[in-house]
PDB file of N, CA and C in Angstrom:
ATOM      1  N   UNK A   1     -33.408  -9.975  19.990  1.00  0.00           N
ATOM      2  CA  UNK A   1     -33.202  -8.737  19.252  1.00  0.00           C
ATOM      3  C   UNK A   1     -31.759  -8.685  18.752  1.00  0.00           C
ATOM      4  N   UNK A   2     -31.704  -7.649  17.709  1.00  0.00           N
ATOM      5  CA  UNK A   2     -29.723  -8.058  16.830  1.00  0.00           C
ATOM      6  C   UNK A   2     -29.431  -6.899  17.083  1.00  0.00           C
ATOM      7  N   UNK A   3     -27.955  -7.072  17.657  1.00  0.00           N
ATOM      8  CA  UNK A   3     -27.610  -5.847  17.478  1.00  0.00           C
ATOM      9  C   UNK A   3     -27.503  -4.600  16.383  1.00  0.00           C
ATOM     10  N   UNK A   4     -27.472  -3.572  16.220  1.00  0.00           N
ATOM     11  CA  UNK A   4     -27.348  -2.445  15.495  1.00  0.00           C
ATOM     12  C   UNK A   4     -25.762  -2.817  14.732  1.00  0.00           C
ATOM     13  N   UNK A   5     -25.505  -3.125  13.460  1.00  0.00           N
ATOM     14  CA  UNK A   5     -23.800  -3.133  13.077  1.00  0.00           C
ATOM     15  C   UNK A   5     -23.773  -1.297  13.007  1.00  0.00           C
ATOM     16  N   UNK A   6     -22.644  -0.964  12.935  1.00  0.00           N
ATOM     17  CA  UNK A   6     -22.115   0.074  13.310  1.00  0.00           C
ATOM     18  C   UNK A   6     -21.514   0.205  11.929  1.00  0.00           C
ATOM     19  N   UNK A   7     -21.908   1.475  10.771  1.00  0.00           N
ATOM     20  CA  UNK A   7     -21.649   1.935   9.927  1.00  0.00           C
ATOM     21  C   UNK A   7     -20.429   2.663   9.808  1.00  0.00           C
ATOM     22  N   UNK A   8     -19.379   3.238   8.956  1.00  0.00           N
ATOM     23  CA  UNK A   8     -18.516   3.964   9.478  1.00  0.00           C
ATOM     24  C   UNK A   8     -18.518   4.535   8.126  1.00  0.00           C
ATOM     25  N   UNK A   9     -18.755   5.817   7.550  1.00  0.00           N
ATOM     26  CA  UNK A   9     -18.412   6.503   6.412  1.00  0.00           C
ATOM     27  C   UNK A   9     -17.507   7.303   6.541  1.00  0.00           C
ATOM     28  N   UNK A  10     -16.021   6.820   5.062  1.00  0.00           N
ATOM     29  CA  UNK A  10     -14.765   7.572   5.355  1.00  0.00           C
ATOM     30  C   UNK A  10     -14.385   8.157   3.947  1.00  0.00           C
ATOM     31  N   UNK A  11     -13.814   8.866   3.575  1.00  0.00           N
ATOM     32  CA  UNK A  11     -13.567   9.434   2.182  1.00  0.00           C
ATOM     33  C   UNK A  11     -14.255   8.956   1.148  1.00  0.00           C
ATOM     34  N   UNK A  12     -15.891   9.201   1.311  1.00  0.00           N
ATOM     35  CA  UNK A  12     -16.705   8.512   0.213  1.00  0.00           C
ATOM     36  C   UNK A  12     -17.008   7.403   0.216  1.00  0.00           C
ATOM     37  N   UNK A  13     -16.778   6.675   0.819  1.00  0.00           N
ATOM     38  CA  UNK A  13     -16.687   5.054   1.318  1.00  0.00           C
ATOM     39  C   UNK A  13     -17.283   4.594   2.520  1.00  0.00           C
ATOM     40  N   UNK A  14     -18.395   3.325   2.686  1.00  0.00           N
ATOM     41  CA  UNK A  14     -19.219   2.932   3.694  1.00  0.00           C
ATOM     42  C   UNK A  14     -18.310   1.465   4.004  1.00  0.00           C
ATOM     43  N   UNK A  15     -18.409   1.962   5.401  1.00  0.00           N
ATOM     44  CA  UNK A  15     -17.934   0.102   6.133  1.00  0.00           C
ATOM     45  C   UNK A  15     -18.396   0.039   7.035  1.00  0.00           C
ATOM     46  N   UNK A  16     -18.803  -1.750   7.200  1.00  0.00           N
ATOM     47  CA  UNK A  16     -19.745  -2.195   8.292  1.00  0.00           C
ATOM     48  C   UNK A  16     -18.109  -2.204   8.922  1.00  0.00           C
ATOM     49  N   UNK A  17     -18.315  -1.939  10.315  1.00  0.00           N
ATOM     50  CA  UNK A  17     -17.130  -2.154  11.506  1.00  0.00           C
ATOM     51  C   UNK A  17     -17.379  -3.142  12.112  1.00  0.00           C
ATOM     52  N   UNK A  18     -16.884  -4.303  12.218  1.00  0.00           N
ATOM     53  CA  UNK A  18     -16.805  -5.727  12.724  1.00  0.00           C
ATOM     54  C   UNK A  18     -16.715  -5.431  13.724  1.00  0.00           C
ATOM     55  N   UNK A  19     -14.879  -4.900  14.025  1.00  0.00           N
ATOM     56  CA  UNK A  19     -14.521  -5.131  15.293  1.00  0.00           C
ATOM     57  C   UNK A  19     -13.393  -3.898  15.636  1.00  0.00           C
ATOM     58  N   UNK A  20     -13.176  -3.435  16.417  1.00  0.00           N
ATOM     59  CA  UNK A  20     -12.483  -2.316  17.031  1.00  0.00           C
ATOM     60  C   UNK A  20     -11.938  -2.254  17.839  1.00  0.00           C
ATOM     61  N   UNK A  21      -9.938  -1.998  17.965  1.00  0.00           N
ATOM     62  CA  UNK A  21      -9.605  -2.432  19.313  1.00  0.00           C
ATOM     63  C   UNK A  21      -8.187  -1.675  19.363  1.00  0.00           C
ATOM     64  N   UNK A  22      -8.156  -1.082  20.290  1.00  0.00           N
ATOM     65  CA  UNK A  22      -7.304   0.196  20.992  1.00  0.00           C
ATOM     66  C   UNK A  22      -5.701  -0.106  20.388  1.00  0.00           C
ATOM     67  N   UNK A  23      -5.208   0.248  20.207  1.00  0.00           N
ATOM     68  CA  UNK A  23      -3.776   0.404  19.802  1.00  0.00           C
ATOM     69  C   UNK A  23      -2.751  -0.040  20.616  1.00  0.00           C
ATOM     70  N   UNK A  24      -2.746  -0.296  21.865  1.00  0.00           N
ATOM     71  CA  UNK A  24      -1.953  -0.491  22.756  1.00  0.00           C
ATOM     72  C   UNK A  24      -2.239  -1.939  22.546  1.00  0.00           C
ATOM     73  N   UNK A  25      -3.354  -2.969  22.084  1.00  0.00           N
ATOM     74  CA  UNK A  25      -3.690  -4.305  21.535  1.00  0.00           C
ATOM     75  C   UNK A  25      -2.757  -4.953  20.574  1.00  0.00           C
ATOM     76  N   UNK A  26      -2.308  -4.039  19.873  1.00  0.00           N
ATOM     77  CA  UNK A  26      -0.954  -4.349  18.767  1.00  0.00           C
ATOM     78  C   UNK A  26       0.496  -3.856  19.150  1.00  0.00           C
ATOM     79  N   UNK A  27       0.892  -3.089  20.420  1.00  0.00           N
ATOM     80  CA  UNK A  27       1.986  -2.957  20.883  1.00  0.00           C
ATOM     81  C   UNK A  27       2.618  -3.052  22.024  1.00  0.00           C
ATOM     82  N   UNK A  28       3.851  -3.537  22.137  1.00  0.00           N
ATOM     83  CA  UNK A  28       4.752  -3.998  23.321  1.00  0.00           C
ATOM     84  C   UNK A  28       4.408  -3.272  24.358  1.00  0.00           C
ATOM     85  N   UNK A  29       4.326  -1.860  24.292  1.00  0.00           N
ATOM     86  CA  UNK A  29       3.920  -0.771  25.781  1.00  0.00           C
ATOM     87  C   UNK A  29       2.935  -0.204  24.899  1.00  0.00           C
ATOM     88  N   UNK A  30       2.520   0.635  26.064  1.00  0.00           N
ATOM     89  CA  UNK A  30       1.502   2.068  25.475  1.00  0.00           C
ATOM     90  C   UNK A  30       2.192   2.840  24.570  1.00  0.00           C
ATOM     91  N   UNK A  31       3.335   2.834  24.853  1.00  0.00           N
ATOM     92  CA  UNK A  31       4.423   4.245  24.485  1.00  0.00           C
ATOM     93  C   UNK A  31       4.945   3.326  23.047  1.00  0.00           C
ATOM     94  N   UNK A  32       5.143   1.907  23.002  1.00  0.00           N
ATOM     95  CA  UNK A  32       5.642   1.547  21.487  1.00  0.00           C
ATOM     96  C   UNK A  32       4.389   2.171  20.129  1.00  0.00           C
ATOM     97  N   UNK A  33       5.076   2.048  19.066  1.00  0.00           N
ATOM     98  CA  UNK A  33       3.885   1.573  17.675  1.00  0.00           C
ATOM     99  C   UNK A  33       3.445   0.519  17.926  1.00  0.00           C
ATOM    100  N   UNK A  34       1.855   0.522  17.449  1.00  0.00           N
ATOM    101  CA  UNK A  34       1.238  -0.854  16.866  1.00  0.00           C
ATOM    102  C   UNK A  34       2.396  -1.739  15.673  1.00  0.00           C
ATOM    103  N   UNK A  35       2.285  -2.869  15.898  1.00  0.00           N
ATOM    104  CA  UNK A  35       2.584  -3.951  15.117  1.00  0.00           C
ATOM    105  C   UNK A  35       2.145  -3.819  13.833  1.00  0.00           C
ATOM    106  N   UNK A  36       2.455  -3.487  12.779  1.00  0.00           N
ATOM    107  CA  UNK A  36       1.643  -3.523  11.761  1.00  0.00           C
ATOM    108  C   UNK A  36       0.878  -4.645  11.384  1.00  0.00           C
ATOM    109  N   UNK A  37       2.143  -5.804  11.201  1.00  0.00           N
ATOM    110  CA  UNK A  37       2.020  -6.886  11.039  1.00  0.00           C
ATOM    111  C   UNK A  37       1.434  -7.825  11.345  1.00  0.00           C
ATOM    112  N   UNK A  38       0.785  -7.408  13.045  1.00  0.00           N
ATOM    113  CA  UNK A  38       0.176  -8.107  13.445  1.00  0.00           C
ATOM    114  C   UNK A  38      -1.629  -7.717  13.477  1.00  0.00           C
ATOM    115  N   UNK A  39      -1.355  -5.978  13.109  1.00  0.00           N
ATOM    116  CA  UNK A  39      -2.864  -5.609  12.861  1.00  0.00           C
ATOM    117  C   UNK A  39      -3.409  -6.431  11.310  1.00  0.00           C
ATOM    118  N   UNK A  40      -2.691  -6.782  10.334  1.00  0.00           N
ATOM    119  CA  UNK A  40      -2.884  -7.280   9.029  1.00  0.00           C
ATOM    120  C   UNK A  40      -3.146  -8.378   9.695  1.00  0.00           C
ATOM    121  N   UNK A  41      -2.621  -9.473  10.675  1.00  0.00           N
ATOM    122  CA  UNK A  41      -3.020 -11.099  10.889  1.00  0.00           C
ATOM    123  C   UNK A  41      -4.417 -11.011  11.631  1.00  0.00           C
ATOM    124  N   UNK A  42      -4.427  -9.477  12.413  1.00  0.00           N
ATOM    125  CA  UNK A  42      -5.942 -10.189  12.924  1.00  0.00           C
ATOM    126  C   UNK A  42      -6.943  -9.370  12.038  1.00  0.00           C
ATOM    127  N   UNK A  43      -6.642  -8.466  11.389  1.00  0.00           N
ATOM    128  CA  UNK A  43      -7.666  -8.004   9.826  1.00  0.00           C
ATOM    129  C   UNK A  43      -8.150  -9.488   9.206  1.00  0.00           C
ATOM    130  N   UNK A  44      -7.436 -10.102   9.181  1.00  0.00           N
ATOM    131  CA  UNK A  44      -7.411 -11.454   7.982  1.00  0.00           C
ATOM    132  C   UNK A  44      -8.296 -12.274   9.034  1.00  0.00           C
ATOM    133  N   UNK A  45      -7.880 -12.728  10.330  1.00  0.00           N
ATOM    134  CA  UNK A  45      -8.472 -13.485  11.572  1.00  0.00           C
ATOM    135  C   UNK A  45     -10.035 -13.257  11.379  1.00  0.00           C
ATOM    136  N   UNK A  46     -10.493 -11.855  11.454  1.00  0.00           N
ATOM    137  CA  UNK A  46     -11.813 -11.417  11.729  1.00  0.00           C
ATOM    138  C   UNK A  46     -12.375 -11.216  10.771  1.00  0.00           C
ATOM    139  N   UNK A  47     -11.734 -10.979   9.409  1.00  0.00           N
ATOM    140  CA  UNK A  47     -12.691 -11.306   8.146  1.00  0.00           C
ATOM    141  C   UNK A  47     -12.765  -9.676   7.424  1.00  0.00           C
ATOM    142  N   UNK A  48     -12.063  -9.528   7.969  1.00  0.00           N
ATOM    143  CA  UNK A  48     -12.140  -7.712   7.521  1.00  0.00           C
ATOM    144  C   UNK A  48     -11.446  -7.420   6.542  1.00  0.00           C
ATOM    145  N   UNK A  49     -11.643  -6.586   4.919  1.00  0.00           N
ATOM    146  CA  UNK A  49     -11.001  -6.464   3.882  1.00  0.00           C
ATOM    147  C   UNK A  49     -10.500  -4.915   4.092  1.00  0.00           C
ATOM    148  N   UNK A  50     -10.605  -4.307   5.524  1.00  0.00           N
ATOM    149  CA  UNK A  50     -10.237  -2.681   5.171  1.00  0.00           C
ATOM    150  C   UNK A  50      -9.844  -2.515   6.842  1.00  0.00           C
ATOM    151  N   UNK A  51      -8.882  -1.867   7.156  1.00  0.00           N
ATOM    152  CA  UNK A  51      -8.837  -1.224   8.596  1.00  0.00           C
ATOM    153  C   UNK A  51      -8.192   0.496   8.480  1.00  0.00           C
ATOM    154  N   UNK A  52      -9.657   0.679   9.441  1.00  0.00           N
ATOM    155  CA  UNK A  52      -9.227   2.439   9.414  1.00  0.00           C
ATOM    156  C   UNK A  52      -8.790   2.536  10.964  1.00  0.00           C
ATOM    157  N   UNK A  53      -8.398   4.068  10.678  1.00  0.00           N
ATOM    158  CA  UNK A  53      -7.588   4.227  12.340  1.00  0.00           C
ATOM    159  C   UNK A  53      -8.696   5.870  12.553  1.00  0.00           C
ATOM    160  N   UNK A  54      -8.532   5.780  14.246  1.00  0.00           N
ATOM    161  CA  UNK A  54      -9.086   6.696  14.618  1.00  0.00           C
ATOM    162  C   UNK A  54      -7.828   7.264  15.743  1.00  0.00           C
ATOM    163  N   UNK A  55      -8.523   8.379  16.520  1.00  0.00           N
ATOM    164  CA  UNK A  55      -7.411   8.435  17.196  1.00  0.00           C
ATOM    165  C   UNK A  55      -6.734   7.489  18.142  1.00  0.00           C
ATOM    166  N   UNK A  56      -7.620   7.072  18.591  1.00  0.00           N
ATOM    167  CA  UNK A  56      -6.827   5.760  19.446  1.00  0.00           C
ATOM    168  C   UNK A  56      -7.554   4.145  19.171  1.00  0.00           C
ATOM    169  N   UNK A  57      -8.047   4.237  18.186  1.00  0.00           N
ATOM    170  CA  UNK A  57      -8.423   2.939  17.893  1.00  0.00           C
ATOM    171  C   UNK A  57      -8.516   2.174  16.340  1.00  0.00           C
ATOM    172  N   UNK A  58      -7.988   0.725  15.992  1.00  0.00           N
ATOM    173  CA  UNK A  58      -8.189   0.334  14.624  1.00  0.00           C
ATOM    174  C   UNK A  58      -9.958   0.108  14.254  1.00  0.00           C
ATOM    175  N   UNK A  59     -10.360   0.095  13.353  1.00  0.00           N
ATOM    176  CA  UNK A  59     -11.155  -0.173  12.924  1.00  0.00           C
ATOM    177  C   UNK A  59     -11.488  -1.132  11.823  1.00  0.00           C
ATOM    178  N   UNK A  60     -11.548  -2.725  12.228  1.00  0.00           N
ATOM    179  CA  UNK A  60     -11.784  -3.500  10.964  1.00  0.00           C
ATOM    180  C   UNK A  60     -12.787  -3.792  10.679  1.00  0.00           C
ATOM    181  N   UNK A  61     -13.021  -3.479   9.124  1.00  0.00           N
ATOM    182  CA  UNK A  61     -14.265  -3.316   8.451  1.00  0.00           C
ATOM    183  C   UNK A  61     -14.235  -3.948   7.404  1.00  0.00           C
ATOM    184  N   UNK A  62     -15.387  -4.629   6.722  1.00  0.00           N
ATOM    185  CA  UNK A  62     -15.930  -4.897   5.564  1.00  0.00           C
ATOM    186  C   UNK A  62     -16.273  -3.631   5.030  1.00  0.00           C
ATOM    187  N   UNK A  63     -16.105  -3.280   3.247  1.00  0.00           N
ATOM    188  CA  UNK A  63     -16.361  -2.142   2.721  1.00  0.00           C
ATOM    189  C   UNK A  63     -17.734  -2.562   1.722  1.00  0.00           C
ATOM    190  N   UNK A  64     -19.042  -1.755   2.077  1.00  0.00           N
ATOM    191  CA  UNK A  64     -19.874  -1.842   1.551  1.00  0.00           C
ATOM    192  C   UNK A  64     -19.611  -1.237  -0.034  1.00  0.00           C
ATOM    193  N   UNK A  65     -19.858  -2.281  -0.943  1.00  0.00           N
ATOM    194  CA  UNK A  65     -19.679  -1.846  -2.381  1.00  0.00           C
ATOM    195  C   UNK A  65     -20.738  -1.086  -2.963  1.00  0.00           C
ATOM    196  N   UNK A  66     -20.427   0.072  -3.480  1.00  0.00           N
ATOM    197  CA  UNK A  66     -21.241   0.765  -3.993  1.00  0.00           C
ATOM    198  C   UNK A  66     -22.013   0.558  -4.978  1.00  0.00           C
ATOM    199  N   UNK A  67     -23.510   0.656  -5.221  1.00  0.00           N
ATOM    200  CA  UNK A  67     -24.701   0.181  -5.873  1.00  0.00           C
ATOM    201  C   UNK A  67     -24.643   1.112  -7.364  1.00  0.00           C
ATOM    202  N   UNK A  68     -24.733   0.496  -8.452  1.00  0.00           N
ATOM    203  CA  UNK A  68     -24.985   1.512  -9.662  1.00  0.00           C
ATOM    204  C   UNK A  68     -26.466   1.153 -10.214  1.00  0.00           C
ATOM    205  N   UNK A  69     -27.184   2.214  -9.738  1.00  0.00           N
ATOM    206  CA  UNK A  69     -28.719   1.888 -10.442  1.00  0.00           C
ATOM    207  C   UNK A  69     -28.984   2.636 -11.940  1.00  0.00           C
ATOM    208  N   UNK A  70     -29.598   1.457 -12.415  1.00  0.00           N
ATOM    209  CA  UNK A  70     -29.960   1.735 -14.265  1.00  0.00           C
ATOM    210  C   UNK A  70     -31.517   2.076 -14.095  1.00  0.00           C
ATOM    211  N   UNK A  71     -31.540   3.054 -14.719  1.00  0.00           N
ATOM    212  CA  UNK A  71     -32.535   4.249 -15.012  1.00  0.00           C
ATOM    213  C   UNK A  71     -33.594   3.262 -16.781  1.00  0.00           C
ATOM    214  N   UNK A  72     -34.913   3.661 -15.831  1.00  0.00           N
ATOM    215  CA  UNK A  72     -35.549   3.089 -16.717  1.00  0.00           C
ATOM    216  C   UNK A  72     -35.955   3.858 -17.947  1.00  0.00           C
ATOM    217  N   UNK A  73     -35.936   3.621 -19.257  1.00  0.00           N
ATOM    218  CA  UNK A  73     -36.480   4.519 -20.408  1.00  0.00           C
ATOM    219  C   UNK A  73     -37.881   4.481 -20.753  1.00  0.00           C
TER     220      UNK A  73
END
């Protein structure tokens, strides 16, 4: 059986969520910032063209492109 991918809709915009991982994953302590720099190397690592943030977690996602359907006459 496959797992369920995990949808994430954000300002009008659909992304499959690859992969998701706590903030303290990109910084020196709990108490530093995330790395930016290093959230962009593993965006790129895992294949992800978009990362959203939640409250305590990144979110890298592929962004589902939106469909334009032509209307038949």
């Amino acid at each position: 059986m496959h797992p369920i991918t995990p949808i994430y809709n954000h300002n009008d915009a659909a992304y499959i969520v690859i992969v998701q991982k706590p903030f303290h994953v990109f910084s020196k302590s709990m108490d530093d910032h995330p790395n930016m720099e290093q959230v962009q190397t593993f965006m790129t690592w895992v294949g992800a063209d978009h990362v959203l943030r939640t409250q305590t977690h990144f979110l890298f996602c592929q962004t589902i492109p939106d469909i334009e359907l032509e209307t038949a006459n």
